[in-house]
Protein backbone atom coordinates (compact mmCIF):
# COMPACT_ATOMS: atom_id res chain seq x y z
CA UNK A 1 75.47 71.60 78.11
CA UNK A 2 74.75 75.00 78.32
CA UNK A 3 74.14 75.15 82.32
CA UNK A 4 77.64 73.35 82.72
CA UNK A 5 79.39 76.06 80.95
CA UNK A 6 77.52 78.57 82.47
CA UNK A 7 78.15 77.11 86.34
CA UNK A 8 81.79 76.29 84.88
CA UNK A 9 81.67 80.06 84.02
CA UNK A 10 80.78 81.28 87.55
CA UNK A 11 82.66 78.62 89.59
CA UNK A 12 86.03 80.09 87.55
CA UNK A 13 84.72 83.89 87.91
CA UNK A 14 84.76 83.16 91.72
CA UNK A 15 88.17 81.23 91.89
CA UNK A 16 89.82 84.87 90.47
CA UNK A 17 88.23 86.83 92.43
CA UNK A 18 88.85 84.65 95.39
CA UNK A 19 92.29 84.26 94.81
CA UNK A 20 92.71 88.35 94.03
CA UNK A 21 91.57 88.59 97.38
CA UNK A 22 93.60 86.46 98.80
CA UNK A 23 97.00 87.62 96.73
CA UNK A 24 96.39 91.53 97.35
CA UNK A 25 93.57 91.98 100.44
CA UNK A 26 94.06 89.42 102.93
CA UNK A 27 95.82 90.98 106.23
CA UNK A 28 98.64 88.03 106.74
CA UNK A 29 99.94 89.60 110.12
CA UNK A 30 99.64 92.57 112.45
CA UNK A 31 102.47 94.45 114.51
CA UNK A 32 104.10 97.49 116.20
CA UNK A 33 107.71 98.27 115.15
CA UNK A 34 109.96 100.75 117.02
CA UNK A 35 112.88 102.65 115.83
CA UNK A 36 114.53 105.35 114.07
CA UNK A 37 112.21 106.88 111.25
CA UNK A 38 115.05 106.76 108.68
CA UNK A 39 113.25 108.68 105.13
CA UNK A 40 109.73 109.09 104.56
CA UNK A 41 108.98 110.33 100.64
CA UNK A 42 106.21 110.36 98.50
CA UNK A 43 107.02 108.73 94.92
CA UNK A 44 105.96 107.25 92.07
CA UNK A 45 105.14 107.80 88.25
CA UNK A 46 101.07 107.10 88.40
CA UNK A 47 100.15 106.17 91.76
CA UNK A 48 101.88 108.72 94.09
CA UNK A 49 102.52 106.55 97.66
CA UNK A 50 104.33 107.56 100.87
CA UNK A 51 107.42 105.21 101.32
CA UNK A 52 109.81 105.14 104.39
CA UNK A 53 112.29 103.43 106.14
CA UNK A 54 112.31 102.67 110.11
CA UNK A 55 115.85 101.57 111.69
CA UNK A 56 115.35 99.17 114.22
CA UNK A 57 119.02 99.29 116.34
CA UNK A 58 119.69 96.69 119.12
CA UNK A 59 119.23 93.51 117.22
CA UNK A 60 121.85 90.59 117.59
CA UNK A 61 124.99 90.17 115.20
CA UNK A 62 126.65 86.58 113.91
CA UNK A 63 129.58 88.16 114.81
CA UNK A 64 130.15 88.37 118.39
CA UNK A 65 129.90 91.40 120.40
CA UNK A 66 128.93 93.23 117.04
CA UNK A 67 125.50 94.80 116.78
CA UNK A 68 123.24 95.17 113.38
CA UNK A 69 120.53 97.34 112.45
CA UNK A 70 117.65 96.13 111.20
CA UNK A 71 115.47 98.43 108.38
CA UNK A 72 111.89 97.84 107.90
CA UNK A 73 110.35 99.16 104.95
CA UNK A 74 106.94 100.48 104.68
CA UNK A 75 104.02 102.04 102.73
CA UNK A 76 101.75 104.73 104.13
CA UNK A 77 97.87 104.99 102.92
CA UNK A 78 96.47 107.87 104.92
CA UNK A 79 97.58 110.94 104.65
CA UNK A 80 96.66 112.13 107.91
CA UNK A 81 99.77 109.84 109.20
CA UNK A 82 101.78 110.66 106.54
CA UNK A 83 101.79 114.02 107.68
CA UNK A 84 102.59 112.87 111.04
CA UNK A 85 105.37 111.03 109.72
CA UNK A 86 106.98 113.84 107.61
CA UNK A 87 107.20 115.93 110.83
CA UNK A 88 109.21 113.35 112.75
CA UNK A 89 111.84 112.22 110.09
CA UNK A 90 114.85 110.95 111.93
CA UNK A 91 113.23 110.72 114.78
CA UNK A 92 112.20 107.88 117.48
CA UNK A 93 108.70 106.65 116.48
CA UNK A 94 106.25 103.10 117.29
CA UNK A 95 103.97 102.11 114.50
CA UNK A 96 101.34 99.74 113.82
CA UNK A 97 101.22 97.90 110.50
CA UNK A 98 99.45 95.18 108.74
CA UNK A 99 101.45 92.63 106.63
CA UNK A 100 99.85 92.02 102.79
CA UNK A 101 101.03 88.72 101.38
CA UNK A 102 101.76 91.27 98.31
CA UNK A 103 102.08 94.46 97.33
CA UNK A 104 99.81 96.28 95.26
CA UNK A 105 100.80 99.96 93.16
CA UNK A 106 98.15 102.13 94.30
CA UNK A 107 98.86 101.27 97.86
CA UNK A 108 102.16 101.10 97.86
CA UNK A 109 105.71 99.37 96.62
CA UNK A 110 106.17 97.65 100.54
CA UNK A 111 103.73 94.51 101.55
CA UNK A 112 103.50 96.46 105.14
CA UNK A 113 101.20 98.94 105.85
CA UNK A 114 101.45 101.33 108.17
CA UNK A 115 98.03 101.74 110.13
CA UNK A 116 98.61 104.39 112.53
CA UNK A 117 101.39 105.76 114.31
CA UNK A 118 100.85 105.11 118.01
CA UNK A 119 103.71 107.22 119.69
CA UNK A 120 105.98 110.06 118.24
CA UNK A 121 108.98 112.47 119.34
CA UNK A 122 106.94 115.84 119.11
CA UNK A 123 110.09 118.43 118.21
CA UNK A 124 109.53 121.67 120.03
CA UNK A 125 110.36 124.61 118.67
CA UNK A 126 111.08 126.43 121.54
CA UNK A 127 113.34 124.34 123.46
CA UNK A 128 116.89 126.08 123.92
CA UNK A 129 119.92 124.22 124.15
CA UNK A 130 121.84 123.95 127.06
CA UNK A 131 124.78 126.72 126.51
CA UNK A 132 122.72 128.74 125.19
C-alpha cells in the first residue's frame, strides 16, 4: 500500500510540474511585428517589467474604405533591448517575440515576449532640418 501512495505521490508531483510548464514556459508561437513603438515603461509594485505598446497601421476596417490600427502589447525581459527600446519611443521599429500561452509577474503582465529587436529608426542628433 505504501509503494502505491508513494508512485501515486510522484505520478501527481509530475502532472504539476508538467502542467506549470506547460501553463507558464511553453513557447506557443513565434513572430516579427512592425509598427509604431507607441509607450515603452517600466512598472510594477514587486516585479518591476518593461511594458509597451506597438501600433500596427494599415490593417483592414468593417467599414469600407476606413482603416484601423491595430496595438500589440508586449513585455520586455532583457534589458539590453529595453534600452534599445526606450531610445526609439514613437518611432518605426520590427520585433521578434515569442507567444506564452500565459503570462507570468516576474516576466511580465503581456503573454508576448519580446526577444530582440531586429531593426530600429536610429534618431541622429545632428541632422538639421530643412529651413534651417
Amino acid at each position: 500500500m505504501k509503494k502505491i501512495i508513494r508512485y501515486g505521490i510522484l505520478i501527481l508531483i509530475l502532472v504539476i510540474c508538467v502542467s506549470f510548464w506547460w501553463r507558464y514556459y511553453f513557447v506557443f508561437g513565434e513572430g516579427v511585428k512592425a509598427g509604431n513603438l507607441n509607450f515603452f515603461v517600466k512598472k510594477g509594485m514587486i516585479f518591476k517589467t518593461y511594458e509597451g505598446r506597438l501600433i500596427q497601421d494599415g490593417f483592414k476596417s468593417n467599414t469600407q474604405g476606413a482603416m484601423q490600427s491595430n496595438e500589440f502589447e508586449f513585455s520586455v525581459i532583457d534589458e539590453n533591448i529595453a534600452a534599445i527600446l526606450e531610445r526609439n519611443s514613437g518611432k518605426q521599429v520590427e520585433l521578434r517575440y515569442k507567444e506564452y500561452l500565459n503570462p507570468i509577474f516576474w516576466r511580465g503582465m503581456s503573454e508576448y515576449v519580446v526577444t530582440e529587436v531586429l531593426k530600429s529608426e536610429e534618431g541622429t542628433k545632428n541632422n538639421k532640418l530643412p529651413y534651417q
